[in-house]
C-alpha atoms as a PDB file:
ATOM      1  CA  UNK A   1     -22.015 -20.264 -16.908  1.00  0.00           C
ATOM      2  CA  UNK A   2     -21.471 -16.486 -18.725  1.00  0.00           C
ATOM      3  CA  UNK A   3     -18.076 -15.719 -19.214  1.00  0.00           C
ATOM      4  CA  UNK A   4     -18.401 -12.866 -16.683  1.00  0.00           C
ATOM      5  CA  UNK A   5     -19.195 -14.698 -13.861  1.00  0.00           C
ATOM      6  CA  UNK A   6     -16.281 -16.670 -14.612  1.00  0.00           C
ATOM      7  CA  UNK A   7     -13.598 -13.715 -15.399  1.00  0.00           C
ATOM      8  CA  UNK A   8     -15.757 -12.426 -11.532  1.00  0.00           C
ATOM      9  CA  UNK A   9     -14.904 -15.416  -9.388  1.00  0.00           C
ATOM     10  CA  UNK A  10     -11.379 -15.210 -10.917  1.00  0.00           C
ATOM     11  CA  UNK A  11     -10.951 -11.786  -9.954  1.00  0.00           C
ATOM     12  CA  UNK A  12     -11.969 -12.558  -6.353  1.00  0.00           C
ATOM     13  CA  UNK A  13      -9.671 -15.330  -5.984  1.00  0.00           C
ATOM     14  CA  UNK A  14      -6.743 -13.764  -6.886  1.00  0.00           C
ATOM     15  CA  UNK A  15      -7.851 -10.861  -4.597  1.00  0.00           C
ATOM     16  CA  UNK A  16      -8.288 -13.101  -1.901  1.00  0.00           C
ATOM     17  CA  UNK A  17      -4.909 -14.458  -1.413  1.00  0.00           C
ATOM     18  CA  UNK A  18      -3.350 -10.750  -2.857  1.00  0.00           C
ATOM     19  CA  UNK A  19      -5.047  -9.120   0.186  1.00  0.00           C
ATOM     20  CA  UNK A  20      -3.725 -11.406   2.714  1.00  0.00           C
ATOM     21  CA  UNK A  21      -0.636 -11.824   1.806  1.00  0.00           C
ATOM     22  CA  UNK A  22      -0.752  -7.743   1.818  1.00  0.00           C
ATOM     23  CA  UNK A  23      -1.950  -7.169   5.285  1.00  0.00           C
ATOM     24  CA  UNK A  24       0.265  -9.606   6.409  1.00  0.00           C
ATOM     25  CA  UNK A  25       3.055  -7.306   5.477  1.00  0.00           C
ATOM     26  CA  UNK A  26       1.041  -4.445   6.682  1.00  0.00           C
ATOM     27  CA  UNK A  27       1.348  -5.972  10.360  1.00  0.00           C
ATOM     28  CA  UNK A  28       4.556  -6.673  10.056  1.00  0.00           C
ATOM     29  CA  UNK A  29       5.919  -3.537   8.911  1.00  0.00           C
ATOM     30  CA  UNK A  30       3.509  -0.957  11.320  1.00  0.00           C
ATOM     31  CA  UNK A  31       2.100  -3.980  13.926  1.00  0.00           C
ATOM     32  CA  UNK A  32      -1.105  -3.009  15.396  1.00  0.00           C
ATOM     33  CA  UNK A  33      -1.366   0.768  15.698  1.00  0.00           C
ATOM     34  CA  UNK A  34      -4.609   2.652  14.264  1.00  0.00           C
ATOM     35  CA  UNK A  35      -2.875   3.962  10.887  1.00  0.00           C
ATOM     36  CA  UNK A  36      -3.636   0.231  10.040  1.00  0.00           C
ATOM     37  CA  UNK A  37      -7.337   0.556  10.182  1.00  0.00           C
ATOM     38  CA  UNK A  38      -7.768   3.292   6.602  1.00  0.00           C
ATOM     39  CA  UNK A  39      -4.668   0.413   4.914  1.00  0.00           C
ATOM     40  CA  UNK A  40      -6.632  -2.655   6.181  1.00  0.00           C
ATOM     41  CA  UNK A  41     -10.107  -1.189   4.954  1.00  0.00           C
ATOM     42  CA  UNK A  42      -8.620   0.258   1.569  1.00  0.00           C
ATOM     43  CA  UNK A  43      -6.918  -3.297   0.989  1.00  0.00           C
ATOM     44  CA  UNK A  44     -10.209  -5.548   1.880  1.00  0.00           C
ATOM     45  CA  UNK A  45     -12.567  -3.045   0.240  1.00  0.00           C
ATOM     46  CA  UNK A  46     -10.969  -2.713  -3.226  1.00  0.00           C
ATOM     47  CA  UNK A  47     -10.327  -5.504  -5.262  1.00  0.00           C
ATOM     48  CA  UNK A  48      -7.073  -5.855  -6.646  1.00  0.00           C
ATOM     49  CA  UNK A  49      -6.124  -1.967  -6.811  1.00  0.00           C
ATOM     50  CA  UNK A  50      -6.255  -2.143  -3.141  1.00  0.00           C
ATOM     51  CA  UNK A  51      -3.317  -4.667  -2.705  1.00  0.00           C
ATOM     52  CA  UNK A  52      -1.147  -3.116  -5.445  1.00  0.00           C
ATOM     53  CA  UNK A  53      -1.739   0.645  -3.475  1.00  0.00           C
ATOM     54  CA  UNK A  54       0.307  -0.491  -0.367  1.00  0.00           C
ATOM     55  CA  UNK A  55       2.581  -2.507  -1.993  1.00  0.00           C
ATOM     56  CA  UNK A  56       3.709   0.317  -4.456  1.00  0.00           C
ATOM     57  CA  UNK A  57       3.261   2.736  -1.264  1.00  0.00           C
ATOM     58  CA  UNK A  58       5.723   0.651   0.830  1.00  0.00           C
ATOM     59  CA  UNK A  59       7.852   0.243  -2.064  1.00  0.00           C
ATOM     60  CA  UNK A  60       8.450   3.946  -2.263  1.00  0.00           C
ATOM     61  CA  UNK A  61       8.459   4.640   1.545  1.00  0.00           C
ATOM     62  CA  UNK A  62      11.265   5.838   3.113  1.00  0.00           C
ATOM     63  CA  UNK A  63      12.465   3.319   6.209  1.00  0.00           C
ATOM     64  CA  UNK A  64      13.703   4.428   9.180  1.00  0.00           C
END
């Protein structure tokens, strides 16, 4: 198998259990109200980058 297929299906995995691990936060923290439908589709669509966004977004955020 070519190393990049490898280094791919690695990639994907760890994306996998990033992303829900990330939209489980993102329901917790906003529940289900449509400014989770751009952070749901950002964090499913982009691999990796996508996970790390919110979670450096809602590291920064101010709470209420």
């Amino acid at each position: 198998m070519p190393p990049f297929v490898i280094a791919l299906i690695a990639v994907l995995a760890v994306h996998y259990f990033l992303a829900i691990a990330t939209i489980y936060l993102l329901f917790k923290d906003m529940g289900l109200v449509k400014a989770v439908i751009p952070w749901n589709l950002v964090v499913l669509l982009v691999p990796i980058v996508g996970p790390a966004a919110y979670l450096i977004f809602r590291l920064f955020r101010k709470k209420k």
